[in-house]
Protein backbone atom coordinates (compact mmCIF):
# COMPACT_ATOMS: atom_id res chain seq x y z
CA UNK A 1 15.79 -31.39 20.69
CA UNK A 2 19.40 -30.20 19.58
CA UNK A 3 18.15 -30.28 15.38
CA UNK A 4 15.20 -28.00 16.98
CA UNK A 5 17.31 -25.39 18.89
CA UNK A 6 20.02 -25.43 15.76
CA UNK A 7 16.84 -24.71 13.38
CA UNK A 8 15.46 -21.90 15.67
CA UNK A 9 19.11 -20.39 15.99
CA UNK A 10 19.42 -20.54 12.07
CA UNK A 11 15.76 -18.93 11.67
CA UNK A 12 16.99 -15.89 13.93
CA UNK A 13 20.30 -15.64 11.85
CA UNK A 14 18.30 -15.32 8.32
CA UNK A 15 16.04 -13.03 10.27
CA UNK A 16 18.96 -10.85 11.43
CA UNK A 17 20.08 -11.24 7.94
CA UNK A 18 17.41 -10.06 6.56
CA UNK A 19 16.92 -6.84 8.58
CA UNK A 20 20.48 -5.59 8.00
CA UNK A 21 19.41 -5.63 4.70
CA UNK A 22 22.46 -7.64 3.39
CA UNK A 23 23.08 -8.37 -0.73
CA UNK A 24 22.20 -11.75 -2.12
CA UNK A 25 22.21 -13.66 -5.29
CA UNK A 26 18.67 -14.67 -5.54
CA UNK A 27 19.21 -17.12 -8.53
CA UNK A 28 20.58 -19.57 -6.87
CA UNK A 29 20.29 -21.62 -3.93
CA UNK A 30 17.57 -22.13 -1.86
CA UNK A 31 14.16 -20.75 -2.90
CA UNK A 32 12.34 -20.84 0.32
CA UNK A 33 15.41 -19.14 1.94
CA UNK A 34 15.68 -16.87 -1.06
CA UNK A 35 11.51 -15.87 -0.33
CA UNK A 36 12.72 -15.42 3.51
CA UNK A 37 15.16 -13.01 2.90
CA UNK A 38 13.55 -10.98 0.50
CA UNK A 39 10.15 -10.97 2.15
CA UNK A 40 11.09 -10.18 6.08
CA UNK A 41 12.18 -6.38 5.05
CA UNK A 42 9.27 -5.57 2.91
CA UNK A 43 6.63 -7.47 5.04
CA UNK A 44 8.02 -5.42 8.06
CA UNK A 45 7.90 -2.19 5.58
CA UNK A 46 4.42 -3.01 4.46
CA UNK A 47 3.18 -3.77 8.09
CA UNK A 48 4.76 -0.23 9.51
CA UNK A 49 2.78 1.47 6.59
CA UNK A 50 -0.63 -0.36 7.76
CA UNK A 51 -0.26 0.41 11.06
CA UNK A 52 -0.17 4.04 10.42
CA UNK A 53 -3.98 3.19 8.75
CA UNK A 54 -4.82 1.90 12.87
CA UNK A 55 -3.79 3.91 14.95
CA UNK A 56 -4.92 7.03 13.44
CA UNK A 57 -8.81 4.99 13.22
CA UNK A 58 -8.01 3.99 16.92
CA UNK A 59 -7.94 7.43 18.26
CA UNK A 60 -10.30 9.18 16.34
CA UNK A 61 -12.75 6.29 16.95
CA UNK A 62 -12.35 7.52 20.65
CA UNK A 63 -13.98 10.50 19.88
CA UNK A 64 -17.54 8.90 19.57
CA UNK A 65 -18.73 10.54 16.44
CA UNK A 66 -19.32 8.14 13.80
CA UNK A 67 -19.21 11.66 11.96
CA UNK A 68 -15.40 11.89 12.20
CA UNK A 69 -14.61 8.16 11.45
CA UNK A 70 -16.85 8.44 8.25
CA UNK A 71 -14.82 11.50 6.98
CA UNK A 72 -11.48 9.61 7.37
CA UNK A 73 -13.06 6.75 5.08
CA UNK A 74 -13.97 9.38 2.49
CA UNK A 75 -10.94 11.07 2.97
CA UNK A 76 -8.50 8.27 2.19
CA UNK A 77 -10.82 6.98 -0.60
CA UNK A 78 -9.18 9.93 -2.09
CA UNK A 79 -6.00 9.64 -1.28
CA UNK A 80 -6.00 6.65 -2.64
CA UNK A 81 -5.41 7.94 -6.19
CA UNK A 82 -2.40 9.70 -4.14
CA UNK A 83 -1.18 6.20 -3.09
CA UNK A 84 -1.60 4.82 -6.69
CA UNK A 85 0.51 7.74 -8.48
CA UNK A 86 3.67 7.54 -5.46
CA UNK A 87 3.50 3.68 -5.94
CA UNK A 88 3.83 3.88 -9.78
CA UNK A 89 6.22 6.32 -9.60
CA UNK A 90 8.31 4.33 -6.94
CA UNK A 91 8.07 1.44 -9.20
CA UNK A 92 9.58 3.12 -11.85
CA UNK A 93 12.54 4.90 -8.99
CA UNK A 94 13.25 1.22 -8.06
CA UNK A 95 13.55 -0.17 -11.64
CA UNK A 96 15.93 2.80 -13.09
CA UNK A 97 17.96 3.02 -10.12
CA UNK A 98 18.29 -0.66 -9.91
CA UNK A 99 19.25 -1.00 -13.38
CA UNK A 100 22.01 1.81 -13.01
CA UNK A 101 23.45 -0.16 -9.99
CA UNK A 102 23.56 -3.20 -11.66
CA UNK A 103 25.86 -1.49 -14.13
CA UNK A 104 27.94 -0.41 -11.53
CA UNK A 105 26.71 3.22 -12.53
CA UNK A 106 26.29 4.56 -8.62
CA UNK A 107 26.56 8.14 -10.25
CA UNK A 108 23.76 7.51 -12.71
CA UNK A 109 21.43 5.76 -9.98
CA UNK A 110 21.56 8.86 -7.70
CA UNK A 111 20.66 10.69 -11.10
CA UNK A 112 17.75 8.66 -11.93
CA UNK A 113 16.59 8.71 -8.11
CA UNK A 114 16.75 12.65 -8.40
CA UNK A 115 14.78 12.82 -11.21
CA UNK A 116 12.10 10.62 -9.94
CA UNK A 117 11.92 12.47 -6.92
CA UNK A 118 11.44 16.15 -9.42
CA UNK A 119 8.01 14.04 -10.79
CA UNK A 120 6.77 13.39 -7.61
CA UNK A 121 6.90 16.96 -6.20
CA UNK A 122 5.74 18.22 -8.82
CA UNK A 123 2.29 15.96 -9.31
CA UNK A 124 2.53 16.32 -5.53
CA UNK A 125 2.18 20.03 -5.69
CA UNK A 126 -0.74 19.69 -8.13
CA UNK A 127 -2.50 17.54 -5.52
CA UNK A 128 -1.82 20.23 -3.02
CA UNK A 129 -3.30 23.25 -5.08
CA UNK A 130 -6.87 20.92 -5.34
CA UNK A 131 -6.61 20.29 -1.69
CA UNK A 132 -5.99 23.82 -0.67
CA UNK A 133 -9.00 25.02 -2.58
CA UNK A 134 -11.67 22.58 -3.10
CA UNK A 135 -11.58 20.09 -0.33
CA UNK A 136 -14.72 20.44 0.73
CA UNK A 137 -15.90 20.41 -2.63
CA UNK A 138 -14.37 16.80 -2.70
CA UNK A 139 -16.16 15.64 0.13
CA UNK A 140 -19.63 16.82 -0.76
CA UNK A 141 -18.72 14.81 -5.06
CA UNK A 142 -17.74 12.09 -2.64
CA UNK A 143 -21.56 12.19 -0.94
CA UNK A 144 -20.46 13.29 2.61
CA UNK A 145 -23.68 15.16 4.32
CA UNK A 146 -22.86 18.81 5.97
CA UNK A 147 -22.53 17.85 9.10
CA UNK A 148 -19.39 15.24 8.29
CA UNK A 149 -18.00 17.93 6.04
CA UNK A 150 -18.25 20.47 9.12
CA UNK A 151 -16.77 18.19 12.03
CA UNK A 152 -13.85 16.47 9.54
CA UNK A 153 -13.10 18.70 6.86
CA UNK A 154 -9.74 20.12 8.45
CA UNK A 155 -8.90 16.77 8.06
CA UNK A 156 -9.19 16.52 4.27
CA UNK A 157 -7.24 19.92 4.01
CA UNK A 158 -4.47 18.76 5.87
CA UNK A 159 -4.28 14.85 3.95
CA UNK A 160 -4.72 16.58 0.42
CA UNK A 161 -2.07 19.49 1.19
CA UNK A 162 -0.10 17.67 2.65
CA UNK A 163 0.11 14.74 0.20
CA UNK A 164 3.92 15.51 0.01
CA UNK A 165 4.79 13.14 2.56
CA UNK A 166 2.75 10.10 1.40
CA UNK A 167 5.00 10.84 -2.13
CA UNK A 168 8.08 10.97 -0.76
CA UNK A 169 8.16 8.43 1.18
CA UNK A 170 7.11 5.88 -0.76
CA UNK A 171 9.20 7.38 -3.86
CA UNK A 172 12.25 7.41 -1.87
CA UNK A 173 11.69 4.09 -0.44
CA UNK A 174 11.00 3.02 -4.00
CA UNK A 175 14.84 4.54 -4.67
CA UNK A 176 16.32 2.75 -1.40
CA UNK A 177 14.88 -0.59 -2.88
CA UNK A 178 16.26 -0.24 -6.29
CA UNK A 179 19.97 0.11 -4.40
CA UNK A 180 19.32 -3.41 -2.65
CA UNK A 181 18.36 -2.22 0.75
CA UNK A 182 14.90 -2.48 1.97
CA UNK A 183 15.96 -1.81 5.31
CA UNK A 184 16.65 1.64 5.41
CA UNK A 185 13.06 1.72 3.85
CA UNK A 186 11.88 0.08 6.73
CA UNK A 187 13.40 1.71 9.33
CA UNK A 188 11.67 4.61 7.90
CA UNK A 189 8.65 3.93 8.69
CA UNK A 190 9.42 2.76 12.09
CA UNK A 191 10.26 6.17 12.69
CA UNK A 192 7.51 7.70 11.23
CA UNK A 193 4.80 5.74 13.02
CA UNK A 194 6.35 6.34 16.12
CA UNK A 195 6.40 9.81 15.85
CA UNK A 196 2.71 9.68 14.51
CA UNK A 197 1.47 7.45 17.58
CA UNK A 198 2.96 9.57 19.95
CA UNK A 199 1.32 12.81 18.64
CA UNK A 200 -2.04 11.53 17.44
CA UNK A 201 -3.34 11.38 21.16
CA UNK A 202 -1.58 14.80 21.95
CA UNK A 203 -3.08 16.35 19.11
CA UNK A 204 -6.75 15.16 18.69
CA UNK A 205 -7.51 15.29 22.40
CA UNK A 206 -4.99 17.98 23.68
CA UNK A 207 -2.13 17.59 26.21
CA UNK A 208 -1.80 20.84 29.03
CA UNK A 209 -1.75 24.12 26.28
CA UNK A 210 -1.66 21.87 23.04
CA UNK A 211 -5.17 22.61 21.71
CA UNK A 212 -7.47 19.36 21.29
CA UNK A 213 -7.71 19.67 17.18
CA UNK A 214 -10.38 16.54 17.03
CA UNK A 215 -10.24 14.54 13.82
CA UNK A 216 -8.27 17.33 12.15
CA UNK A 217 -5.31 16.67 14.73
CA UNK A 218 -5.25 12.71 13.05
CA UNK A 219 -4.03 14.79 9.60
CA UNK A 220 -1.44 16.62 11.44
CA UNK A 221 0.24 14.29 13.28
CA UNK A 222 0.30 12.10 10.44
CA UNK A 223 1.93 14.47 8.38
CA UNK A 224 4.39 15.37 10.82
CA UNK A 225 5.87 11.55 11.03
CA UNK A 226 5.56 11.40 7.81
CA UNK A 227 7.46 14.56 7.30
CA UNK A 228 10.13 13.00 9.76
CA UNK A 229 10.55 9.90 7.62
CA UNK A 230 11.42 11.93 4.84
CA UNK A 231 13.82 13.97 6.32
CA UNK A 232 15.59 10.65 7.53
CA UNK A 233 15.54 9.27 4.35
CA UNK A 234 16.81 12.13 2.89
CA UNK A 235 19.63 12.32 5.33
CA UNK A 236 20.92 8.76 4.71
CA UNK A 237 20.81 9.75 0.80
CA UNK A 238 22.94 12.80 1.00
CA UNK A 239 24.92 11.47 4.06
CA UNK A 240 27.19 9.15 1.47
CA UNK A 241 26.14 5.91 3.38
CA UNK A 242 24.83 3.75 1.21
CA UNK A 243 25.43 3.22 -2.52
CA UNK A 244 22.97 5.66 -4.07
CA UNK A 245 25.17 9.10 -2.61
CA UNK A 246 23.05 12.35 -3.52
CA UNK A 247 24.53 15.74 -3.78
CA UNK A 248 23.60 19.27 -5.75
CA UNK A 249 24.65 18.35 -8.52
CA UNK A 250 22.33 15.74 -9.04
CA UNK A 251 19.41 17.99 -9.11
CA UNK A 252 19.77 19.54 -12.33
CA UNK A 253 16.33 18.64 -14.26
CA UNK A 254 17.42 16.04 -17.41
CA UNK A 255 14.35 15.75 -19.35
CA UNK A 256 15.76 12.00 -20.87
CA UNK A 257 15.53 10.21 -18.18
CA UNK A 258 12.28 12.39 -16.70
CA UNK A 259 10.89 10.59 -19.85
CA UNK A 260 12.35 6.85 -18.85
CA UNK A 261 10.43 7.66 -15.53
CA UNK A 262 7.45 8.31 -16.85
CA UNK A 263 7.40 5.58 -19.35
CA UNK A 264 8.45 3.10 -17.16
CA UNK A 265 5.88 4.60 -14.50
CA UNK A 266 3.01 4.64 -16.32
CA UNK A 267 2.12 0.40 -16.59
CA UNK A 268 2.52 0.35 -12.36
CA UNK A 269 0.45 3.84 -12.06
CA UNK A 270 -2.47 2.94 -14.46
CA UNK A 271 -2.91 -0.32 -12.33
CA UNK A 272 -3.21 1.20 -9.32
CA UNK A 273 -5.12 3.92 -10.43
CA UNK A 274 -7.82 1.62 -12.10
CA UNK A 275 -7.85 -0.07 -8.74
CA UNK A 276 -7.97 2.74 -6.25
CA UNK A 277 -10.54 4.47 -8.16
CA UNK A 278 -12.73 2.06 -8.27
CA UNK A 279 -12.18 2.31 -4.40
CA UNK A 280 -13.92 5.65 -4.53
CA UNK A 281 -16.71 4.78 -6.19
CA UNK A 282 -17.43 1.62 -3.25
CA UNK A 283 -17.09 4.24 -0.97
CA UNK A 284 -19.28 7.08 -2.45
CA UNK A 285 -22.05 3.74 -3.04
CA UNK A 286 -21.40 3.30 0.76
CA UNK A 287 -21.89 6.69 1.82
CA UNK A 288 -25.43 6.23 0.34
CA UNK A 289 -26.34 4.39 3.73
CA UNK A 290 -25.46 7.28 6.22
CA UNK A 291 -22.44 7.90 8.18
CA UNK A 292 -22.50 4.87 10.61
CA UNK A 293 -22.17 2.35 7.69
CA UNK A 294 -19.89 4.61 6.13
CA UNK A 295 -17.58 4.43 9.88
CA UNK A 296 -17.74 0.70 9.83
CA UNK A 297 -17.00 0.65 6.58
CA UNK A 298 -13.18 2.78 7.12
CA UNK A 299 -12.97 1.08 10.35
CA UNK A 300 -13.25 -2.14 8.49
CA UNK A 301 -11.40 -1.02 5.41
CA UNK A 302 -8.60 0.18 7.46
CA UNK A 303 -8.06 -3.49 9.31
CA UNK A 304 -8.16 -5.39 5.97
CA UNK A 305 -5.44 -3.30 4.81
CA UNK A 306 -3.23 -4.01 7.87
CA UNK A 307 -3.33 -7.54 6.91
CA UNK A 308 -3.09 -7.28 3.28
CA UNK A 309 0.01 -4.34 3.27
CA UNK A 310 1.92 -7.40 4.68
CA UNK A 311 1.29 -9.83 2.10
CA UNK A 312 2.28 -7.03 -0.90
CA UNK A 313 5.85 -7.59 0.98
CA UNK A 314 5.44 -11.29 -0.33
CA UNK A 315 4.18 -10.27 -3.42
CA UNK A 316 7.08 -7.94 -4.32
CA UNK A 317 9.66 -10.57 -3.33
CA UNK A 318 8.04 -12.86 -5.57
CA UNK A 319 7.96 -9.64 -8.61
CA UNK A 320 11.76 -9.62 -7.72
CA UNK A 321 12.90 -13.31 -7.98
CA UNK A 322 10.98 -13.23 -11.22
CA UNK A 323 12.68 -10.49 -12.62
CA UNK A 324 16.60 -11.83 -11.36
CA UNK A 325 15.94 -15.22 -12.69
CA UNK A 326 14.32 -14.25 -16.48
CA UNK A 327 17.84 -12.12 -16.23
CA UNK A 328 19.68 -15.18 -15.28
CA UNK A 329 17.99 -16.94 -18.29
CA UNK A 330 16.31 -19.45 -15.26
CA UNK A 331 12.48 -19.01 -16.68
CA UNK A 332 11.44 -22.41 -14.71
CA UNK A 333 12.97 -20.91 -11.55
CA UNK A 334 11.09 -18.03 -11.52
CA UNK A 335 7.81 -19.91 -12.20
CA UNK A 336 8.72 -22.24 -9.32
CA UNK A 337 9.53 -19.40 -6.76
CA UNK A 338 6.01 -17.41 -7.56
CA UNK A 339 4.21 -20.81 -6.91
CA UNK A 340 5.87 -20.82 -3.41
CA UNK A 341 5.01 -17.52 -2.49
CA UNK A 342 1.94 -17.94 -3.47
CA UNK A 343 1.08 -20.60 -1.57
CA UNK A 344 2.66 -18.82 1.33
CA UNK A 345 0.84 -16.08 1.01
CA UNK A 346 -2.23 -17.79 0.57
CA UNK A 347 -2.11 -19.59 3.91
CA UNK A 348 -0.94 -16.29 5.64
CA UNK A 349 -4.57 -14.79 4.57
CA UNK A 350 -6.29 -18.70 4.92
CA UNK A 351 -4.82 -17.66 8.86
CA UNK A 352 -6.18 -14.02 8.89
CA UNK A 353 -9.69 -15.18 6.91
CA UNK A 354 -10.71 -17.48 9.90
CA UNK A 355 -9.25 -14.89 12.66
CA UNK A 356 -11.88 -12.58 10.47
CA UNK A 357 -14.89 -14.97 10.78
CA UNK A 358 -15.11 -15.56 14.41
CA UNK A 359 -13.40 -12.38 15.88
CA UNK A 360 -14.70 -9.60 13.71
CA UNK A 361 -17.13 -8.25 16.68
CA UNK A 362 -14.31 -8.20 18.88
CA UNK A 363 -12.05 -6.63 16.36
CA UNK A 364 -14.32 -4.02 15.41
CA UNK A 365 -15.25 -3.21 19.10
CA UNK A 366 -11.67 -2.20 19.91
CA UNK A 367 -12.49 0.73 17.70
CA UNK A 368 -16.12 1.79 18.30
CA UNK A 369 -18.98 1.05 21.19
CA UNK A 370 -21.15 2.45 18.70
CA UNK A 371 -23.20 -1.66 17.93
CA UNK A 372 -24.77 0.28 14.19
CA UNK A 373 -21.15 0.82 13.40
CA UNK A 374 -19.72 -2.66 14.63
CA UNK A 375 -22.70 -4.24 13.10
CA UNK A 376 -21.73 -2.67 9.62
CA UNK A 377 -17.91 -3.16 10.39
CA UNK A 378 -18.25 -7.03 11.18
CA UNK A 379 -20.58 -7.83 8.53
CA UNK A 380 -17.47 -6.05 6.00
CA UNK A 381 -14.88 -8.06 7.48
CA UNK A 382 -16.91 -11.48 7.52
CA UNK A 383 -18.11 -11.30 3.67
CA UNK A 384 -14.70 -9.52 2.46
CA UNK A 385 -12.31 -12.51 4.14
CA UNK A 386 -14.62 -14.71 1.87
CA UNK A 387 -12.15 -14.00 -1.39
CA UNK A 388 -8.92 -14.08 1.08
CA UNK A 389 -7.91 -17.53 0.22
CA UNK A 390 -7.70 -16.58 -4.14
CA UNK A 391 -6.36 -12.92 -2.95
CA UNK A 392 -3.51 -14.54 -1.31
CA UNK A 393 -2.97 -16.14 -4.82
CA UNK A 394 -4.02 -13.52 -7.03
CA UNK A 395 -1.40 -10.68 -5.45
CA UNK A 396 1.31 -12.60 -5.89
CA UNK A 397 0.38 -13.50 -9.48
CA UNK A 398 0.16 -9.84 -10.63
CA UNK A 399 3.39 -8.61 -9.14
CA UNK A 400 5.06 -11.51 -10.54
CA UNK A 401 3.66 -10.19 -14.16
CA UNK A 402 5.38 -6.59 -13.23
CA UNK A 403 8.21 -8.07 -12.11
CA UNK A 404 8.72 -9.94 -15.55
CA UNK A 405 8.31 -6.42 -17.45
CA UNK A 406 4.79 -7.29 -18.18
CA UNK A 407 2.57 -4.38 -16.97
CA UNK A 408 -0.29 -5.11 -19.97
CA UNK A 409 -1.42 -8.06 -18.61
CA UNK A 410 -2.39 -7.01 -14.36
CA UNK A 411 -3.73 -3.35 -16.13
CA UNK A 412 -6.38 -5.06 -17.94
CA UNK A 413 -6.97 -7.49 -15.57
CA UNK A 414 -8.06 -4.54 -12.77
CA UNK A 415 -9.30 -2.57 -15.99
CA UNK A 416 -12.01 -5.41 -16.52
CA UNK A 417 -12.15 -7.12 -12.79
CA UNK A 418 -12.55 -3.61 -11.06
CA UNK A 419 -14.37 -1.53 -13.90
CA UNK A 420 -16.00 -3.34 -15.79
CA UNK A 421 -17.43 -6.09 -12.79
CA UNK A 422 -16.98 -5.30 -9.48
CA UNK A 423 -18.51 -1.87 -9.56
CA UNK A 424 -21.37 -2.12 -11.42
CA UNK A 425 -22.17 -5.67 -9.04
CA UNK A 426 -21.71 -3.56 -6.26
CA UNK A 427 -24.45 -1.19 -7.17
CA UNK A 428 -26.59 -3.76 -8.80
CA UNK A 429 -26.53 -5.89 -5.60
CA UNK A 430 -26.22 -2.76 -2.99
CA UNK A 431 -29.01 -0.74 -4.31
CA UNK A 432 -30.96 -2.20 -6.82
CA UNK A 433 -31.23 -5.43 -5.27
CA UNK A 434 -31.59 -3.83 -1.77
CA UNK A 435 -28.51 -5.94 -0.34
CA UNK A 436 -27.70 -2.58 1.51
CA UNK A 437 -23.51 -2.32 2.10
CA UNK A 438 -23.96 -6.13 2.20
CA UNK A 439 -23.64 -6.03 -1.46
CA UNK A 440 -20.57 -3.99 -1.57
CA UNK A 441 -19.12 -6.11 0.22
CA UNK A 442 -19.86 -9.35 -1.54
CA UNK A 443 -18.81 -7.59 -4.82
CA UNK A 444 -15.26 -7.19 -3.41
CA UNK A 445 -15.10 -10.71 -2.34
CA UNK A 446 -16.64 -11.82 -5.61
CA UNK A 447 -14.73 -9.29 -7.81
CA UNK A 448 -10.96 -10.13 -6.38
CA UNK A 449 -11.58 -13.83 -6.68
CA UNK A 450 -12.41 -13.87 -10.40
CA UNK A 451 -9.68 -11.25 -11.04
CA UNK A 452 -7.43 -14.03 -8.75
CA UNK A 453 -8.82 -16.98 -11.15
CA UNK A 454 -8.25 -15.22 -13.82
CA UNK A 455 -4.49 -13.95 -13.41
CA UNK A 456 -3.56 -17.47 -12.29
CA UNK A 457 -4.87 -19.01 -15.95
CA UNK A 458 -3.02 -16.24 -17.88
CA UNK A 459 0.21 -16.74 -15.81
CA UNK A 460 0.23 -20.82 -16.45
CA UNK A 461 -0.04 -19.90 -19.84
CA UNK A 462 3.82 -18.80 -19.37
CA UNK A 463 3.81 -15.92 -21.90
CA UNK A 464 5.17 -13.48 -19.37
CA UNK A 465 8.63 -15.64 -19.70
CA UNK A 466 9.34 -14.32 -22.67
CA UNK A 467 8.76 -10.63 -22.36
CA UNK A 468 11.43 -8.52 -23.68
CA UNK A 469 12.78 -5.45 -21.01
């Protein structure tokens, strides 16, 4: 009984540990204790990013209108490319300002950080100009019918102009991560989902003389706690807390290391642009179906990513053990510590893949009474959690690649798995074969799993060890 309390009082230490966000040598020591600690912050960060995903479905599920849950769906399709360009982009803030830390160069880091920042307002702005004058332009390429585009298309307008916030705050997050402390990144988002859950109810069915703004009041509030994340982020970096200290004179635009953004951007942007486009082409095969399998679709979509945001946390621990021990010249290390995550991982989603099987009616129901939409929502989760068990797996894998400085590999692996098979299955089995949104859904299942299979046999081959950064 004592070795039992003693464990459970060490557990809470490395969890308190962990949260405070304290510096470790990860190449040493413990490897299930080194996973722990690097994990809890970005799981928690990952899981306060999802949750944003369900509580804005949550609400505007309330309003009935499979209309206004369908236009979310599209909506985010698109902002998915958004996602994929402020994840690259943060990739590339973490690695610069990481390596400038490293060599004790806190002036340089807050340089770097500044400059990554400059790129993301500025493809940010680009984003904003499209939104502002052709969103529902967007919707209609995107196959939503006229009477989606005329209940939810404030919605789009506010998401696509607004795209700011989604950039920053996973670019600055991106920065905080690169200094060694995840939990400021976290606490982040804690505030900005807080702020978002109070106001989505306030603002989508009114509160006394705050207008009722429907679907369109989702966007807002959204916005506005992300806007509030930002501005505490940006507070801690010019507040001289932490190691990365900002100032004005940072922001003078250097072109040299604009470029080192950019180039070493551009291997974590293309793969998540090849996979979140391919995203919007599942969706715009879904919309083909009508507006109720489109709902249950986003409703579906949107509780699959709430368990799988977590797991990235895992994965990106794993990408940074690799990386410190290849720098520590410890090659069988590394291999050893992206096995254990992996297998981790993989039971975390085994767990969530059987929750997913016998509870997906339930699940779904807790967003709409509408039994066409559940129907189409359950049937999503069911087939989906099929390819769980290899995803759990196959995550891991590919940020292990990036974290070796091996970007090629995962970018071809989503350039063939997402391109070149899971798309054209989709249609082939959704329309040509008649499987209906059935076949989507299989095709994701299908699709991840071979892309899974596949990234496991190229990282055994153990080429990634000796990649040159």
């Amino acid at each position: 009984m004592m070795k039992f309390i003693s464990r459970i009082q060490y557990f809470f230490k490395l969890f308190k540990v962990a949260v405070r966000g304290e510096e470790q040598n990860f190449t040493e020591g413990s490897i299930n204790k080194a996973i722990f600690l690097l994990s809890i912050p970005m799981i928690l960060e990952m899981a306060m990013e999802s949750v944003f995903a369900v509580v804005d479905i949550f609400f505007v599920s309330r309003l009935n209108n499979s209309d206004a849950v369908a236009v979310i769906g599209l909506t985010e399709s698109m902002l998915a490319l958004v996602y994929s360009v402020a994840w690259g982009i943060s990739m590339g803030a973490t690695a610069l300002v990481a390596r400038r830390v490293g060599e004790k160069d806190n002036e340089g880091a807050a340089v770097a950080g500044v400059q990554a920042m400059l790129v993301g307002v500025t493809v940010s702005l680009m984003i904003s100009v499209a939104g502002i004058f052709f969103y529902d332009d967007l919707l209609r390429l995107m196959g939503a019918s006229e009477s989606v585009i005329q209940i939810g298309s404030g919605f789009t307008f506010w998401m696509l102009t607004g795209n700011m916030t989604i950039m920053m705050l996973f670019l600055i997050n991106g920065i905080f991560r690169g200094a060694g402390n995840a939990a400021i990144a976290m606490r982040a988002l804690w505030l900005a989902n807080l702020i978002n859950m109070v106001l989505d109810p306030i603002l989508i069915f009114g509160l006394g003389p705050v207008h009722a703004f429907g679907v369109e009041g989702a966007a807002i509030s959204t916005n506005i706690g992300r806007g509030v994340g930002v501005l505490f982020q940006l507070y801690y970096l010019f507040s001289n807390k932490g190691i990365v200290k900002m100032n004005a004179r940072n922001f003078k635009v250097d072109w040299k290391i604009i470029k080192q953004v950019l180039q070493v951007s551009a291997g974590g942007t293309s793969q998540f642009l090849i996979s979140s486009a391919s995203w919007v082409f599942l969706a715009r095969i879904i919309s083909h179906f009508g507006s109720a399998a489109m709902a249950g679709y986003t409703i579906a979509i949107r509780v699959i990513v709430f368990t799988i945001l977590p797991s990235w946390g895992m994965a990106n621990a794993a990408a940074t053990l690799v990386g410190q021990n290849l720098g520590a010249q410890q090659p069988e290390r590394a291999e050893k510590s992206v096995w254990k995550a992996g297998f981790y991982n993989m039971v975390f989603l085994g767990f969530i893949m059987v929750i997913f099987l016998f509870l997906s009616s339930p699940i779904l129901r807790f967003f709409s009474s509408d039994e066409l939409v559940v129907g189409y929502g359950t049937q999503c989760l069911q087939i989906v959690a099929f390819g769980y068990l290899f995803y759990g797996y196959g995550m891991v894998i590919t940020q292990s690649f990036n974290g070796a400085g091996d970007t090629k590999t995962p970018t071809l692996l989503n350039l063939f798995g997402f391109w070149c098979f899971q798309i054209p299955l989709a249609y082939a089995l959704a329309i040509e074969f008649n499987f209906g949104p059935n076949g989507v859904y299989a095709a994701i299942a299908i699709a991840e799993s071979v892309i899974a299979v596949a990234g496991i046999y190229l990282f055994r081959r153990g080429t990634w060890k000796t990649v040159k950064v």
